[in-house]
Protein backbone atom coordinates (compact mmCIF):
# COMPACT_ATOMS: atom_id res chain seq x y z
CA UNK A 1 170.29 157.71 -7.14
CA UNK A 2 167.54 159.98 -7.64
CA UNK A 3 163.83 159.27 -9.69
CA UNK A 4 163.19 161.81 -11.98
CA UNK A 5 159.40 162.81 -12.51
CA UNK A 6 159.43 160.67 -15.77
CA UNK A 7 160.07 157.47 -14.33
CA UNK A 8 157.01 157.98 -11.67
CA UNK A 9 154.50 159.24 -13.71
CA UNK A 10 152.08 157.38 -15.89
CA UNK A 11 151.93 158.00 -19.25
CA UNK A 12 148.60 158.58 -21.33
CA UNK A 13 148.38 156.88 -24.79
CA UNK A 14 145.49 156.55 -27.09
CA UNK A 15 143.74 153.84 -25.71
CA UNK A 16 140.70 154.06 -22.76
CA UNK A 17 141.80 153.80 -19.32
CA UNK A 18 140.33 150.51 -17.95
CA UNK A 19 138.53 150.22 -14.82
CA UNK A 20 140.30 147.76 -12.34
CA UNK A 21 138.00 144.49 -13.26
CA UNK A 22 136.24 142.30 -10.53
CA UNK A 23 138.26 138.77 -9.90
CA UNK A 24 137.05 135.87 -12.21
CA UNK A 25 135.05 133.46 -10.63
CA UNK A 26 137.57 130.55 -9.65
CA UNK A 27 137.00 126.78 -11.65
CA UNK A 28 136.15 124.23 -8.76
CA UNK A 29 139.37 122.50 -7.40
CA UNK A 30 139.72 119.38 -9.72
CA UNK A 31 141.70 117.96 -7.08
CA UNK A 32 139.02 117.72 -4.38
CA UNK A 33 136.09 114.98 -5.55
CA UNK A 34 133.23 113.20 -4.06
CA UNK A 35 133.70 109.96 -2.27
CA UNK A 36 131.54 108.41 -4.56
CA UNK A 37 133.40 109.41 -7.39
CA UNK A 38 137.07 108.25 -5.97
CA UNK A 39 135.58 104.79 -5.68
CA UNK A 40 134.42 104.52 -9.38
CA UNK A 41 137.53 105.70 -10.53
CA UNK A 42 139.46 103.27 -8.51
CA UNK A 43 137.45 100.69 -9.88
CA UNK A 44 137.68 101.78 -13.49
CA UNK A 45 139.50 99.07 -15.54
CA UNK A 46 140.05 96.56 -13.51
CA UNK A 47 138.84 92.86 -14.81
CA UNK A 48 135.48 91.44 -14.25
CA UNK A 49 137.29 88.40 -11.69
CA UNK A 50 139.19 91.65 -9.49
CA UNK A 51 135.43 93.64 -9.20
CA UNK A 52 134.07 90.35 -8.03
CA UNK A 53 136.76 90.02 -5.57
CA UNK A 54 136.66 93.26 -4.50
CA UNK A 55 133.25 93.25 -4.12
CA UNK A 56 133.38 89.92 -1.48
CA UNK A 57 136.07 91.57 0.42
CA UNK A 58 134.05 94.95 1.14
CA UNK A 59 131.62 92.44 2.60
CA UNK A 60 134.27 91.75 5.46
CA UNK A 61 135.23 95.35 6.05
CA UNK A 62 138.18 95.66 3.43
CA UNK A 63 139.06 98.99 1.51
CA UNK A 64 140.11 99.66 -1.57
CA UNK A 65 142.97 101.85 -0.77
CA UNK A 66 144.37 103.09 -4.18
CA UNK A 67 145.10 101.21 -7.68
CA UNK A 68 148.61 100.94 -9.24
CA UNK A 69 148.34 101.03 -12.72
CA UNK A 70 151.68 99.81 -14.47
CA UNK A 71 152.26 100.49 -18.25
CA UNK A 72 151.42 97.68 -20.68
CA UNK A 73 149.86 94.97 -17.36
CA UNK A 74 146.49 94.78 -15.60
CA UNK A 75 145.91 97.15 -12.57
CA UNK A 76 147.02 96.30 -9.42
CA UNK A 77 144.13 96.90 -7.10
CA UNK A 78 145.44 97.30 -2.77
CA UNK A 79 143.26 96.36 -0.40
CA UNK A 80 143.61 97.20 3.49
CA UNK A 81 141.92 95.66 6.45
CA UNK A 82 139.49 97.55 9.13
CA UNK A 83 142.70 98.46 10.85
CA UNK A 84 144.91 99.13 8.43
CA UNK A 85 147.70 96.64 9.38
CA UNK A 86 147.24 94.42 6.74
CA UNK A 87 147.20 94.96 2.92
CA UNK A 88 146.29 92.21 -0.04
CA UNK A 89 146.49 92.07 -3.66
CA UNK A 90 144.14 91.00 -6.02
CA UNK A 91 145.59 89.41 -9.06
CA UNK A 92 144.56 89.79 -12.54
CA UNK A 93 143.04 86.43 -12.03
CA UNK A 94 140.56 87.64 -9.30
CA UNK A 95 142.87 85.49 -7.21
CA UNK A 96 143.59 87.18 -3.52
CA UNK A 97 147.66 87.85 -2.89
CA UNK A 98 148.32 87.94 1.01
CA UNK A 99 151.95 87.95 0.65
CA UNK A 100 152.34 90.79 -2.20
CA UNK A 101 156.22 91.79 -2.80
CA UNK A 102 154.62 95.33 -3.30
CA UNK A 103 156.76 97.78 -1.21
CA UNK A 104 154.68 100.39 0.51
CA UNK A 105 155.84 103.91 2.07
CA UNK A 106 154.88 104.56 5.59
């Protein structure tokens, strides 16, 4: 199990030897966004009736936590209290849901 002096040894060929290059500047991390941004994304597509509804709720300390957007149906916006303990719905409708059959993960 020996290494012979070929195997080791770098061979020349006819092309220049490079210079090690400096790293490429990274892209900003797409995953990582503004605040600001996160909300008007959330809000993107949903009906004129849900923004209004949305918009009375932030009044009285409600969040809009995330947006489930099912294939082929309006978005589902969930909303969660000050304390997080509660959660609503608003229907397509602009009509509130306080009883959702939504399951959520802990």
């Amino acid at each position: 199990m020996h290494r012979t002096a070929a195997h080791a040894s770098v061979i020349n060929g006819p092309w220049q030897a490079s210079a090690p290059k400096a790293a490429a500047p990274r892209a900003p991390e797409r995953r990582k966004s503004t605040a600001a941004q996160d909300a008007a994304d959330l809000r993107a597509g949903l009906t004129p009736a849900q923004l209004m509804t949305l918009e009375a709720l932030e009044i009285f300390q409600w969040r809009l936590a995330f947006v489930r957007r099912p294939l082929f149906c309006a978005p589902i916006p969930v909303l969660f209290d000050r304390d997080a303990t509660r959660h609503v719905v608003i229907e397509e409708d602009g009509t509130l849901n306080e009883t959702p059959t939504l399951v959520l993960r802990a």
